[in-house]
PDB file of N, CA and C in Angstrom:
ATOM      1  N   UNK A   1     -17.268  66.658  36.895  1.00  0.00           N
ATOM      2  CA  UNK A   1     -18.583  66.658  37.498  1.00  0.00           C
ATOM      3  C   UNK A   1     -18.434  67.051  38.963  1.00  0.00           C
ATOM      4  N   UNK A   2     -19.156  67.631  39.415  1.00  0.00           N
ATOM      5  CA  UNK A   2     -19.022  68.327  40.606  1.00  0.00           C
ATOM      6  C   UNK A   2     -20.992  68.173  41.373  1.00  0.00           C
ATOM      7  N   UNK A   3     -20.800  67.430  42.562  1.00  0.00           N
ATOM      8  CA  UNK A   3     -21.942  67.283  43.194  1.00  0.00           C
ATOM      9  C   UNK A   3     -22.644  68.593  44.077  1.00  0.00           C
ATOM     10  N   UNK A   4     -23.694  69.033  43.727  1.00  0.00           N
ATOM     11  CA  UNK A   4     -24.046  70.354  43.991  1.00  0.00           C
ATOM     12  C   UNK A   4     -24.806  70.310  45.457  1.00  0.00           C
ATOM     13  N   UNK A   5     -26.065  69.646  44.987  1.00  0.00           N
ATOM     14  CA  UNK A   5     -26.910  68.701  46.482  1.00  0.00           C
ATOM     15  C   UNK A   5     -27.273  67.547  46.377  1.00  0.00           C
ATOM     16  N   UNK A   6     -27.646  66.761  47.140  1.00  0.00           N
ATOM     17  CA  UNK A   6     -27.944  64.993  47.279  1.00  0.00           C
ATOM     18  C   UNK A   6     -26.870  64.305  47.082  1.00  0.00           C
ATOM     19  N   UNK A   7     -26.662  63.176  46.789  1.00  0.00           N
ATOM     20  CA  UNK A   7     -25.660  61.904  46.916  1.00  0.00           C
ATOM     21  C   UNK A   7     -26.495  61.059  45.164  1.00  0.00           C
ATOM     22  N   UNK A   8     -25.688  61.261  44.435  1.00  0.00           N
ATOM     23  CA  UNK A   8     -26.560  60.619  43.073  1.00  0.00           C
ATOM     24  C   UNK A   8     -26.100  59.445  43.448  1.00  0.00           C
ATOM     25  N   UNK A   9     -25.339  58.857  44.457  1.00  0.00           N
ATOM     26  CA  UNK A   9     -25.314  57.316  44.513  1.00  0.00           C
ATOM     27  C   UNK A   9     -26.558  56.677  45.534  1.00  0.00           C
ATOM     28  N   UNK A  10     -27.530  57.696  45.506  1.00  0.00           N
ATOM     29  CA  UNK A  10     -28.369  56.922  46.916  1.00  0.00           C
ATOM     30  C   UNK A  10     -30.050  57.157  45.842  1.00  0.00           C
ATOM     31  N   UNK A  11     -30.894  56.444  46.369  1.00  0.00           N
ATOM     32  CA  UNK A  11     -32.114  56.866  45.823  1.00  0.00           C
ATOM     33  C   UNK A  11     -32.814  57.982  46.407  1.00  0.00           C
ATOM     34  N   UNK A  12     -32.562  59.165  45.861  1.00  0.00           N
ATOM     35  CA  UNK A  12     -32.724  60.196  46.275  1.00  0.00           C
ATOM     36  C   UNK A  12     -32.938  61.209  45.285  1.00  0.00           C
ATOM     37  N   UNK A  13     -33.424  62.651  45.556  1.00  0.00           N
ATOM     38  CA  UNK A  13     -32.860  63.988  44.261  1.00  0.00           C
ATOM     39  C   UNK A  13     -31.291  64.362  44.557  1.00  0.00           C
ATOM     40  N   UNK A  14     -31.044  64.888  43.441  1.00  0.00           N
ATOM     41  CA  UNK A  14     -29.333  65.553  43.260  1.00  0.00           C
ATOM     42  C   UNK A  14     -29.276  66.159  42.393  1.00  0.00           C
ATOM     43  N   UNK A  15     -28.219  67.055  42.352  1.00  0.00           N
ATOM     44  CA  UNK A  15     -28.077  68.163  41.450  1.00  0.00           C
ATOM     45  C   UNK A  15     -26.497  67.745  41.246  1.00  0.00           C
ATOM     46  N   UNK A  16     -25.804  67.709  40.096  1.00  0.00           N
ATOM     47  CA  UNK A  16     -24.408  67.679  39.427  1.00  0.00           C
ATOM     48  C   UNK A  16     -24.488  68.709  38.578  1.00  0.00           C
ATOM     49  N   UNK A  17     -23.225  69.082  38.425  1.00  0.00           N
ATOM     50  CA  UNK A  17     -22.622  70.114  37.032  1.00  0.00           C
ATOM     51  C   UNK A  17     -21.758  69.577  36.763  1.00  0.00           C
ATOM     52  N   UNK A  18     -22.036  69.434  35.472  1.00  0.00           N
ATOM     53  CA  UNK A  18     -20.640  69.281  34.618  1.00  0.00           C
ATOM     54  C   UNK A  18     -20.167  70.094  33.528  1.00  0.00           C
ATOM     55  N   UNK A  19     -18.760  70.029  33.992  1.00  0.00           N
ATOM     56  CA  UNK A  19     -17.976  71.539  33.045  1.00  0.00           C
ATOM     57  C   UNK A  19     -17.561  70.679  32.042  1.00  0.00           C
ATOM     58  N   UNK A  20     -17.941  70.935  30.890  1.00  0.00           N
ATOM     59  CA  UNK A  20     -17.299  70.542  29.449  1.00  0.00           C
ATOM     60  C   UNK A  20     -16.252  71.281  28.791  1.00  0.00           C
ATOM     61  N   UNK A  21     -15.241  70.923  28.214  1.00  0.00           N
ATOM     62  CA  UNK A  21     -14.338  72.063  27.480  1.00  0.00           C
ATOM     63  C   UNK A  21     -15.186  72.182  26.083  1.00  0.00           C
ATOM     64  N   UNK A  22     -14.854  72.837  25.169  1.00  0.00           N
ATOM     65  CA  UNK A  22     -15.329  73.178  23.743  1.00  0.00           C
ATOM     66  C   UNK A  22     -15.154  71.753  23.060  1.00  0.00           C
ATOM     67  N   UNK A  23     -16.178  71.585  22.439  1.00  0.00           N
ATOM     68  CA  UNK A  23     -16.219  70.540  21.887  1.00  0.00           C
ATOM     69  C   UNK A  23     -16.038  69.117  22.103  1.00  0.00           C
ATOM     70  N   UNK A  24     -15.827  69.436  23.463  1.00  0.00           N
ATOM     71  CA  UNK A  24     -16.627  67.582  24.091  1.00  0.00           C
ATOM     72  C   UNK A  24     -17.872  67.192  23.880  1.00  0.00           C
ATOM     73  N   UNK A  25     -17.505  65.814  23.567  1.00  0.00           N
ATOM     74  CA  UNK A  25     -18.767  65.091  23.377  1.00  0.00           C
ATOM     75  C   UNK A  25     -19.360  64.187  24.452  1.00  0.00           C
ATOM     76  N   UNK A  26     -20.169  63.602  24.076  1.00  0.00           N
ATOM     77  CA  UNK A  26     -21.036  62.871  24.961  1.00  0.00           C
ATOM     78  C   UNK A  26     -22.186  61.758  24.184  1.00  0.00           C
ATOM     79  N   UNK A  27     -21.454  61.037  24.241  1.00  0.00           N
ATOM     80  CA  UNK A  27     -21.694  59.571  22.941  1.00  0.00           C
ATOM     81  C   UNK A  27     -23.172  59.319  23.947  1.00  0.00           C
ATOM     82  N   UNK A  28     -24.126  58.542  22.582  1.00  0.00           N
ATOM     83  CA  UNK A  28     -25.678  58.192  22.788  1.00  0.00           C
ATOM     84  C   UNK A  28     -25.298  57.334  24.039  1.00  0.00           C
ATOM     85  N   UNK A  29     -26.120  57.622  24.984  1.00  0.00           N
ATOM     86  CA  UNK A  29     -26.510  57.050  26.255  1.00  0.00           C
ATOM     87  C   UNK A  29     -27.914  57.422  27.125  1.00  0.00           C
ATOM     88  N   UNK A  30     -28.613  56.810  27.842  1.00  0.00           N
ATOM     89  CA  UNK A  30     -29.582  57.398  28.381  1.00  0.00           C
ATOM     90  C   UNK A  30     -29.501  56.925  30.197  1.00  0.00           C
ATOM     91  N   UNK A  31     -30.282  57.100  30.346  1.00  0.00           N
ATOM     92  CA  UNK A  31     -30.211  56.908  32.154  1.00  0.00           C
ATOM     93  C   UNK A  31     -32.038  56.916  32.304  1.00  0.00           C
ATOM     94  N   UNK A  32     -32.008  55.745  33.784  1.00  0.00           N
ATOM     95  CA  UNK A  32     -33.274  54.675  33.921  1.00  0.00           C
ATOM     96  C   UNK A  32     -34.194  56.042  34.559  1.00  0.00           C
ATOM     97  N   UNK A  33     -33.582  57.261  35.046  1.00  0.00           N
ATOM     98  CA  UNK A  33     -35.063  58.415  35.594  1.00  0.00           C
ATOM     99  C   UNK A  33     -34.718  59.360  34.629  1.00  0.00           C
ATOM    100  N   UNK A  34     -35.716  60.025  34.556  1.00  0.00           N
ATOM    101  CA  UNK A  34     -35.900  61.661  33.967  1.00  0.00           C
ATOM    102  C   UNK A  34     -34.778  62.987  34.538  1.00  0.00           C
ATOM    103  N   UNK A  35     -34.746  63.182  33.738  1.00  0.00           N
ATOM    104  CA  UNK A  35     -33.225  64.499  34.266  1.00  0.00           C
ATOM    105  C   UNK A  35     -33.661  65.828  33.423  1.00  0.00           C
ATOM    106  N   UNK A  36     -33.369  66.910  34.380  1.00  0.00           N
ATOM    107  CA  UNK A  36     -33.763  68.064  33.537  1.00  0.00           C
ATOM    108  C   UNK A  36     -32.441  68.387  33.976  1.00  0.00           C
ATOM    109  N   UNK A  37     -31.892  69.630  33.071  1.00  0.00           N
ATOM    110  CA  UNK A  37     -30.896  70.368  32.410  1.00  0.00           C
ATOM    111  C   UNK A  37     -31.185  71.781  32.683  1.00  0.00           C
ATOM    112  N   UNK A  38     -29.886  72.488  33.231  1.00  0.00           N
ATOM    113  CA  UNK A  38     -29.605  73.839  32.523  1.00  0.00           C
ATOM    114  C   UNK A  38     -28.698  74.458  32.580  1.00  0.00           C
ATOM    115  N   UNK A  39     -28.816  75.126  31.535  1.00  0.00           N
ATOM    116  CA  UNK A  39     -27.379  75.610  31.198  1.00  0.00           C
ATOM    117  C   UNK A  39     -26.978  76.879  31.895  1.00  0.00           C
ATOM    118  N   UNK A  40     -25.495  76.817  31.986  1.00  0.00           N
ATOM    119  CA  UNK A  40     -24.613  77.826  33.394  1.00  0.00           C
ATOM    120  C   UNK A  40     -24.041  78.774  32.568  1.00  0.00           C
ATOM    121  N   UNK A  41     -23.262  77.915  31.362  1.00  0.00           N
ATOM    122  CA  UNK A  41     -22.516  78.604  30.591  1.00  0.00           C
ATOM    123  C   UNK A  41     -21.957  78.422  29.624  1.00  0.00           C
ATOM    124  N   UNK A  42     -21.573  78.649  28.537  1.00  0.00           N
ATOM    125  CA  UNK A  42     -21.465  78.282  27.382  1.00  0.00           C
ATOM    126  C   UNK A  42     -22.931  77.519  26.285  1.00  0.00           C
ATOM    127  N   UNK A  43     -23.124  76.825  25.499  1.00  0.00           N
ATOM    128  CA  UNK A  43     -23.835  76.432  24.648  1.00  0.00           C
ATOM    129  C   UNK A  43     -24.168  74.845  24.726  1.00  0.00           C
ATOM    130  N   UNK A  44     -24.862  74.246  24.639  1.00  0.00           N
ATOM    131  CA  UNK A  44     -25.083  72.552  25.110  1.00  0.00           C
ATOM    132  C   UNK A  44     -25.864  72.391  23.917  1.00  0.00           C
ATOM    133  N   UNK A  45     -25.011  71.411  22.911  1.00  0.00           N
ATOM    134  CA  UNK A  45     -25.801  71.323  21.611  1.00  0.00           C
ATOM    135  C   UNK A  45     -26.353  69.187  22.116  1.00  0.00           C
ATOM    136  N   UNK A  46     -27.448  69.517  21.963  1.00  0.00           N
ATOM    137  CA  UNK A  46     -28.189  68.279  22.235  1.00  0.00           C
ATOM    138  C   UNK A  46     -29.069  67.218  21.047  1.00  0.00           C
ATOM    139  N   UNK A  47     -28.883  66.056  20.779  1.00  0.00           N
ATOM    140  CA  UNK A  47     -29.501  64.903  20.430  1.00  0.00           C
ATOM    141  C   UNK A  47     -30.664  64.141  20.699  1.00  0.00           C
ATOM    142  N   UNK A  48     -31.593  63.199  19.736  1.00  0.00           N
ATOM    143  CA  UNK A  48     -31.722  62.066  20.431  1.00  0.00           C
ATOM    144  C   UNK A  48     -31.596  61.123  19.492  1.00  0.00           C
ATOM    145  N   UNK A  49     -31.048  59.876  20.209  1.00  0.00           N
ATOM    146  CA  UNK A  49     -31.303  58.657  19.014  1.00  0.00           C
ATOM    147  C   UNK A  49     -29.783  57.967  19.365  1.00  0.00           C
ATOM    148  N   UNK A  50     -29.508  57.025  18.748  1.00  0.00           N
ATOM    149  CA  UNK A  50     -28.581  55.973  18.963  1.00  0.00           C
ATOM    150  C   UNK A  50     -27.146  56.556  18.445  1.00  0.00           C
ATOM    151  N   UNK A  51     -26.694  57.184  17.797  1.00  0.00           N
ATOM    152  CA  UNK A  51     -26.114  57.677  16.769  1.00  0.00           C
ATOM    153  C   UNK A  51     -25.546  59.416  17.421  1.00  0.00           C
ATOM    154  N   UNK A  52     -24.789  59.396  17.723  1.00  0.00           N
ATOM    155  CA  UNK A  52     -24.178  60.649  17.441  1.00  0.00           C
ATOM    156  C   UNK A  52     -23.876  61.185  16.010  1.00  0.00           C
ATOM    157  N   UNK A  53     -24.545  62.534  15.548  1.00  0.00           N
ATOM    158  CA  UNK A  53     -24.847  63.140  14.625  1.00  0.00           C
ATOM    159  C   UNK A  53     -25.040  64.734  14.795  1.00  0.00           C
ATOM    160  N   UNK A  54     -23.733  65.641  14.650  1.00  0.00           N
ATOM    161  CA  UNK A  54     -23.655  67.167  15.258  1.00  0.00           C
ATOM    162  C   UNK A  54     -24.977  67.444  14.492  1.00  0.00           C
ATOM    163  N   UNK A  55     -25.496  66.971  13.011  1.00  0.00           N
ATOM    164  CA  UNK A  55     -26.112  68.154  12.573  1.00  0.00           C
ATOM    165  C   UNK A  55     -27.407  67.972  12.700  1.00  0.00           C
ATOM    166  N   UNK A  56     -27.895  67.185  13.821  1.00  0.00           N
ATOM    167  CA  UNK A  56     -29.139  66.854  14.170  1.00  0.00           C
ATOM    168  C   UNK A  56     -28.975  67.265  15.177  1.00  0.00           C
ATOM    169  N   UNK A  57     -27.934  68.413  15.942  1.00  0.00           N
ATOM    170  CA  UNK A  57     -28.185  68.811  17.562  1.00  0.00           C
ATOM    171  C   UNK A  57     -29.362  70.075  17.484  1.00  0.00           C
ATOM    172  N   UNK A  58     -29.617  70.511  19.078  1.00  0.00           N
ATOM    173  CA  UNK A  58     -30.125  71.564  18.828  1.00  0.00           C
ATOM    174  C   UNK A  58     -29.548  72.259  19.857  1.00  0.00           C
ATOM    175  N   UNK A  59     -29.539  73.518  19.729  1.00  0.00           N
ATOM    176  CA  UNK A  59     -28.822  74.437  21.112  1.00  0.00           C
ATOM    177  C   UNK A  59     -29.627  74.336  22.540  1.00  0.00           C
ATOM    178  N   UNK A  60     -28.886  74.224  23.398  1.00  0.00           N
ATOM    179  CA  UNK A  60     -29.377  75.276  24.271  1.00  0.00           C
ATOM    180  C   UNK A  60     -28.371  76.227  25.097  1.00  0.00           C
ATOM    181  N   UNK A  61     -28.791  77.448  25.479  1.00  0.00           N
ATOM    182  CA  UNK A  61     -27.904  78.366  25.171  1.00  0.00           C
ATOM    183  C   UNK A  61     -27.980  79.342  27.365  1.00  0.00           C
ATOM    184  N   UNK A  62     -27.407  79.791  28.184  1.00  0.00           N
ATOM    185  CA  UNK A  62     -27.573  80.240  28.994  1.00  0.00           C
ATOM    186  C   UNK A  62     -28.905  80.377  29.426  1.00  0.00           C
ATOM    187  N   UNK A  63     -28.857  79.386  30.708  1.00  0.00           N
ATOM    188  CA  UNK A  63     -30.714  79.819  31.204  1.00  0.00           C
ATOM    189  C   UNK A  63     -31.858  78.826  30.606  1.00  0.00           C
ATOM    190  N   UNK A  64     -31.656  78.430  29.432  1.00  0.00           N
ATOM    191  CA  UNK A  64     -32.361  77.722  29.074  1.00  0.00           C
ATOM    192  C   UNK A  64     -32.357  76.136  29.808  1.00  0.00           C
ATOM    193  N   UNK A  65     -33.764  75.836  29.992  1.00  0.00           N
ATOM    194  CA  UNK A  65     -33.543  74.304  30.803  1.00  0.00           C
ATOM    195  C   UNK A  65     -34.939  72.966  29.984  1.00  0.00           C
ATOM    196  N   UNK A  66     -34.342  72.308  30.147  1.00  0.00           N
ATOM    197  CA  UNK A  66     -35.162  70.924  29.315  1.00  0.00           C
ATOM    198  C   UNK A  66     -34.984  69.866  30.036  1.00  0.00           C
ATOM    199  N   UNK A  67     -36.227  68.998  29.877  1.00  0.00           N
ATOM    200  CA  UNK A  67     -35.825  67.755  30.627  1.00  0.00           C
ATOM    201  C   UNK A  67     -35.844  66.764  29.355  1.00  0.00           C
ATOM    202  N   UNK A  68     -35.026  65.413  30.463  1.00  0.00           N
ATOM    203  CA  UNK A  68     -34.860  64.467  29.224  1.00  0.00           C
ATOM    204  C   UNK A  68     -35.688  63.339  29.766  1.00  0.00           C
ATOM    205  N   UNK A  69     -37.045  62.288  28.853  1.00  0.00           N
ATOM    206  CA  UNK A  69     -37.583  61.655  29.739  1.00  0.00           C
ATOM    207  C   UNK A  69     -36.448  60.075  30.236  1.00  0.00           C
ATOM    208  N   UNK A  70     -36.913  59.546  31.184  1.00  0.00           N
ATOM    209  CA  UNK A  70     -36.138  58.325  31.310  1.00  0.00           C
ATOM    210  C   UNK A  70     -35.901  56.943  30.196  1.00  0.00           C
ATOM    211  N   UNK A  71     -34.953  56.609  29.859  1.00  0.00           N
ATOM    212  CA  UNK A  71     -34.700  55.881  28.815  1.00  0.00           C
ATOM    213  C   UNK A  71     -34.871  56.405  27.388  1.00  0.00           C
ATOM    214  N   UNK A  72     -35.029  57.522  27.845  1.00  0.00           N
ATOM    215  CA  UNK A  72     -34.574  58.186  25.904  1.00  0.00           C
ATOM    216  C   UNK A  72     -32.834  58.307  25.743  1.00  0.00           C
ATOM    217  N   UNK A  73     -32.858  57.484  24.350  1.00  0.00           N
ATOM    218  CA  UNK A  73     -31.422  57.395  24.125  1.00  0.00           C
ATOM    219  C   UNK A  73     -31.365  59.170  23.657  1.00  0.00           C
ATOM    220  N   UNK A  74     -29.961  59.458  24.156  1.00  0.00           N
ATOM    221  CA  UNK A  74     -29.462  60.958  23.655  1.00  0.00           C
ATOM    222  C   UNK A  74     -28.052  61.283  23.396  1.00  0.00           C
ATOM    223  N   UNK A  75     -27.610  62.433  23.045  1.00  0.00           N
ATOM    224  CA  UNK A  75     -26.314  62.606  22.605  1.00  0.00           C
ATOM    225  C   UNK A  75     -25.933  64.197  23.245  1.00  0.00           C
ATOM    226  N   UNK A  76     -24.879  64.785  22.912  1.00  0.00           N
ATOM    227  CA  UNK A  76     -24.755  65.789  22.701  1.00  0.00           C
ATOM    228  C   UNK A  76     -23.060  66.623  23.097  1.00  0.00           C
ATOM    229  N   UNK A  77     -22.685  67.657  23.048  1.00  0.00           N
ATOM    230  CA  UNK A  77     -22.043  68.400  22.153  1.00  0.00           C
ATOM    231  C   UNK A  77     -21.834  70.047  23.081  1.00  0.00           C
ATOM    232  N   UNK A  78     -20.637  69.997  23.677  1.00  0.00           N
ATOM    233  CA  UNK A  78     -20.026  71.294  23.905  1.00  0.00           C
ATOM    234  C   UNK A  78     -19.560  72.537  23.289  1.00  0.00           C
ATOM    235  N   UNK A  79     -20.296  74.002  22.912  1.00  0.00           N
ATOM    236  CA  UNK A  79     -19.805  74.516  22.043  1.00  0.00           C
ATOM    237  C   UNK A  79     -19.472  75.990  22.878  1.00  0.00           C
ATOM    238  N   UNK A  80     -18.058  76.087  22.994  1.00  0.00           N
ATOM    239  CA  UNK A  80     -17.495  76.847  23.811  1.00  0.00           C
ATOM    240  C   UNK A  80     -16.901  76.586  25.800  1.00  0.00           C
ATOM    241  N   UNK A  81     -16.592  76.455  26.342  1.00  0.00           N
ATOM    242  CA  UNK A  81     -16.600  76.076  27.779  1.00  0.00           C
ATOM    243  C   UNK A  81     -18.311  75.772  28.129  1.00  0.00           C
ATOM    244  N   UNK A  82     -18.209  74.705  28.783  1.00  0.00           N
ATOM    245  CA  UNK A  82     -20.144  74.712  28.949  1.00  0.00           C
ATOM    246  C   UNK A  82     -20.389  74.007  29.728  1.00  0.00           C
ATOM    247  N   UNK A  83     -21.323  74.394  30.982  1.00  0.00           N
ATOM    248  CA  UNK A  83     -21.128  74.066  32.140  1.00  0.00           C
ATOM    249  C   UNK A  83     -22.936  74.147  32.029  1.00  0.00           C
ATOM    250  N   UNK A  84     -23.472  72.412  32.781  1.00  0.00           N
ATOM    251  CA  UNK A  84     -24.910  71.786  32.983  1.00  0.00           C
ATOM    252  C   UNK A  84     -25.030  71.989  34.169  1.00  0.00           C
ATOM    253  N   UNK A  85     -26.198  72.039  34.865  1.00  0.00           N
ATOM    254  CA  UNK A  85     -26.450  71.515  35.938  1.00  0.00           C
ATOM    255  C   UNK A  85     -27.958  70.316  35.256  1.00  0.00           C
ATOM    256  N   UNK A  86     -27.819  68.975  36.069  1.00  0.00           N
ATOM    257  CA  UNK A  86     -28.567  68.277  35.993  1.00  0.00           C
ATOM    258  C   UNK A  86     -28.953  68.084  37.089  1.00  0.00           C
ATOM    259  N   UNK A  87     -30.294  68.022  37.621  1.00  0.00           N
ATOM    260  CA  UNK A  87     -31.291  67.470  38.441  1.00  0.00           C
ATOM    261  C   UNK A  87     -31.796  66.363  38.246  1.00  0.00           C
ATOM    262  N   UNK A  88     -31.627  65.136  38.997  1.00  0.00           N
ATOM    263  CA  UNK A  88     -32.408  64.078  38.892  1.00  0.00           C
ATOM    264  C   UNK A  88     -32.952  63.225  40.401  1.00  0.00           C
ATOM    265  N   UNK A  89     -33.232  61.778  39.806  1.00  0.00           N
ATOM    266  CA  UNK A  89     -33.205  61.126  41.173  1.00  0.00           C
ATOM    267  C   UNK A  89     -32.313  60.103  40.952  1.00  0.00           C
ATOM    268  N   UNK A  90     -31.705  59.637  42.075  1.00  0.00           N
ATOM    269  CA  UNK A  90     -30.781  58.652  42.180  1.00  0.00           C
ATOM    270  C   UNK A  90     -31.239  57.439  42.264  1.00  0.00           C
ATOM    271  N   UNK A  91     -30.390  56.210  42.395  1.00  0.00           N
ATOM    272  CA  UNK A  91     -28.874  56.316  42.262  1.00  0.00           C
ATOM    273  C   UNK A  91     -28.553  56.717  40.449  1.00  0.00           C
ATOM    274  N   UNK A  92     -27.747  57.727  40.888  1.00  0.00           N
ATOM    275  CA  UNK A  92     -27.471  57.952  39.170  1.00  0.00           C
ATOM    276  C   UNK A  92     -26.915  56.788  38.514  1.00  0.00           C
ATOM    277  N   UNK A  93     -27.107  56.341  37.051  1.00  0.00           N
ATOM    278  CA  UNK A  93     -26.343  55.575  35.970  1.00  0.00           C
ATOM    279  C   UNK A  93     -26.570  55.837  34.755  1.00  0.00           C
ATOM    280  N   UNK A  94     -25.463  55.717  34.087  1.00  0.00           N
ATOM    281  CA  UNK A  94     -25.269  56.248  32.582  1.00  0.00           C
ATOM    282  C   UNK A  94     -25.110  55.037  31.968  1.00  0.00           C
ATOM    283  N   UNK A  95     -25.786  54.517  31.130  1.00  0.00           N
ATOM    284  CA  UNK A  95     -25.653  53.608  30.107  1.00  0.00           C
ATOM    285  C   UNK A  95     -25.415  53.868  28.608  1.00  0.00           C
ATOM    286  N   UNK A  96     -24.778  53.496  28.174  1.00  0.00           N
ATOM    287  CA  UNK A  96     -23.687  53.881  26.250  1.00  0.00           C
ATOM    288  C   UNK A  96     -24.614  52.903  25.818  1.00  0.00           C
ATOM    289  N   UNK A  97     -25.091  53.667  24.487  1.00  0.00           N
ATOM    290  CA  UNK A  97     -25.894  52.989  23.586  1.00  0.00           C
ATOM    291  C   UNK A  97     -25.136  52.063  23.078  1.00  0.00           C
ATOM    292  N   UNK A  98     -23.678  52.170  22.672  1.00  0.00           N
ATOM    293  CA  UNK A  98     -22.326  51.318  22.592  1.00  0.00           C
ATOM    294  C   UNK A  98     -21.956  51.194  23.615  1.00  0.00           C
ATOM    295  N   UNK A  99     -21.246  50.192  24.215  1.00  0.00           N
ATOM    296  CA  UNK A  99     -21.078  49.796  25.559  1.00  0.00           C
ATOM    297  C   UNK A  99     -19.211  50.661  24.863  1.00  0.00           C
ATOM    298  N   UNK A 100     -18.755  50.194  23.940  1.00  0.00           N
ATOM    299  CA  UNK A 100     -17.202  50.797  23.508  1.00  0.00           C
ATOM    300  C   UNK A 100     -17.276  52.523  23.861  1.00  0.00           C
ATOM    301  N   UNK A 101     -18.227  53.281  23.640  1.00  0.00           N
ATOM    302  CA  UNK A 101     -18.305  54.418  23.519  1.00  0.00           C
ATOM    303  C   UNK A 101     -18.199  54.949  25.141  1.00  0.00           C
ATOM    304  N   UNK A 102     -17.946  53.576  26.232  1.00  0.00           N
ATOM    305  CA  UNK A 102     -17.722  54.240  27.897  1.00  0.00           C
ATOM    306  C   UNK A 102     -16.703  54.799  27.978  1.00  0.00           C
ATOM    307  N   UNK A 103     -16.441  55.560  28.848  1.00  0.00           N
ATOM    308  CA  UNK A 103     -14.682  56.281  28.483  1.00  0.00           C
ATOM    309  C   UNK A 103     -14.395  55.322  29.779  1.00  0.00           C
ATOM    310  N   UNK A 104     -14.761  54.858  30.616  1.00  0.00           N
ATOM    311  CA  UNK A 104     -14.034  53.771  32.015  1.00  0.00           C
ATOM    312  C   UNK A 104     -13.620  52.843  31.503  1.00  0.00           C
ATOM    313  N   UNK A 105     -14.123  52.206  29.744  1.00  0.00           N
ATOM    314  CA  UNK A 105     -13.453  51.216  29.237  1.00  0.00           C
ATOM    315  C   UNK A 105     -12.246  51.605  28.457  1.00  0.00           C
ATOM    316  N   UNK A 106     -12.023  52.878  28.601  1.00  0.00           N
ATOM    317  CA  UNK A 106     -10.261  52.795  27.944  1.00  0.00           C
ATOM    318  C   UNK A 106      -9.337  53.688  28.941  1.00  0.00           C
ATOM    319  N   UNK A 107     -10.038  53.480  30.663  1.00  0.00           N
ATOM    320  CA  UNK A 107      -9.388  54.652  31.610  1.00  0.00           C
ATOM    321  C   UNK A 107      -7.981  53.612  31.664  1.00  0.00           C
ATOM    322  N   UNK A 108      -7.008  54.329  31.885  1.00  0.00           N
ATOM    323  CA  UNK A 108      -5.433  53.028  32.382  1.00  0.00           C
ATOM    324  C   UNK A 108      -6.025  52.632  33.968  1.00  0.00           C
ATOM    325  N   UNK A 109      -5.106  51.617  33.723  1.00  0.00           N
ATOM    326  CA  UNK A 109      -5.506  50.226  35.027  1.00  0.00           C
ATOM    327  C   UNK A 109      -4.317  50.740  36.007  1.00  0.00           C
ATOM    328  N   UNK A 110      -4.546  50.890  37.078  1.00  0.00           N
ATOM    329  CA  UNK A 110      -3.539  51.504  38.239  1.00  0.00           C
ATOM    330  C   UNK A 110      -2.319  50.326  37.966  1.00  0.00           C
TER     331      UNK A 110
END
């Protein structure tokens, strides 16, 4: 993730990108504001609902942009190198519909 403009740790707007490799995922989680999306590069196959499930994604593909409203649970799915930019307001937080599904809960302990 790479911070583009604003500080997503402050209550504020910000812009992040995040570069996905092929076929990363991104387990059901939602976040407390509205975030719109768009895509840089590669394919962003997207969800909604509690449940990660590829064959309920839908594309979105270069250029294309969507927002997600606040507290909709969602999912979704890297297909090829694929790089977001998200716009929101801060302070950013990501909440796992599974709290197991955080990847900070299996990072190694210094």
């Amino acid at each position: 993730m790479a911070v583009i403009t604003g500080d997503p740790g402050k209550a504020a707007p910000f812009v992040v990108e995040l570069r996905m490799p092929d076929g990363y995922r991104l387990q059901p989680h939602f976040h407390p504001t509205e975030e719109t999306l768009e895509v840089k590069q590669g394919t962003f196959l997207y969800g909604m609902g509690d449940v990660f499930d590829a064959a309920k994604t839908k594309p979105m593909r270069v250029g294309d942009k969507g927002t997600i409203p606040a507290t909709m649970h969602h999912f979704a799915t890297a297909q090829g190198t694929t790089i977001v930019a998200v716009s929101s307001m801060g302070p950013f937080v990501l909440t796992y519909v599974n709290p197991a599904d955080d990847p900070q809960m299996h990072a190694p302990k210094p």
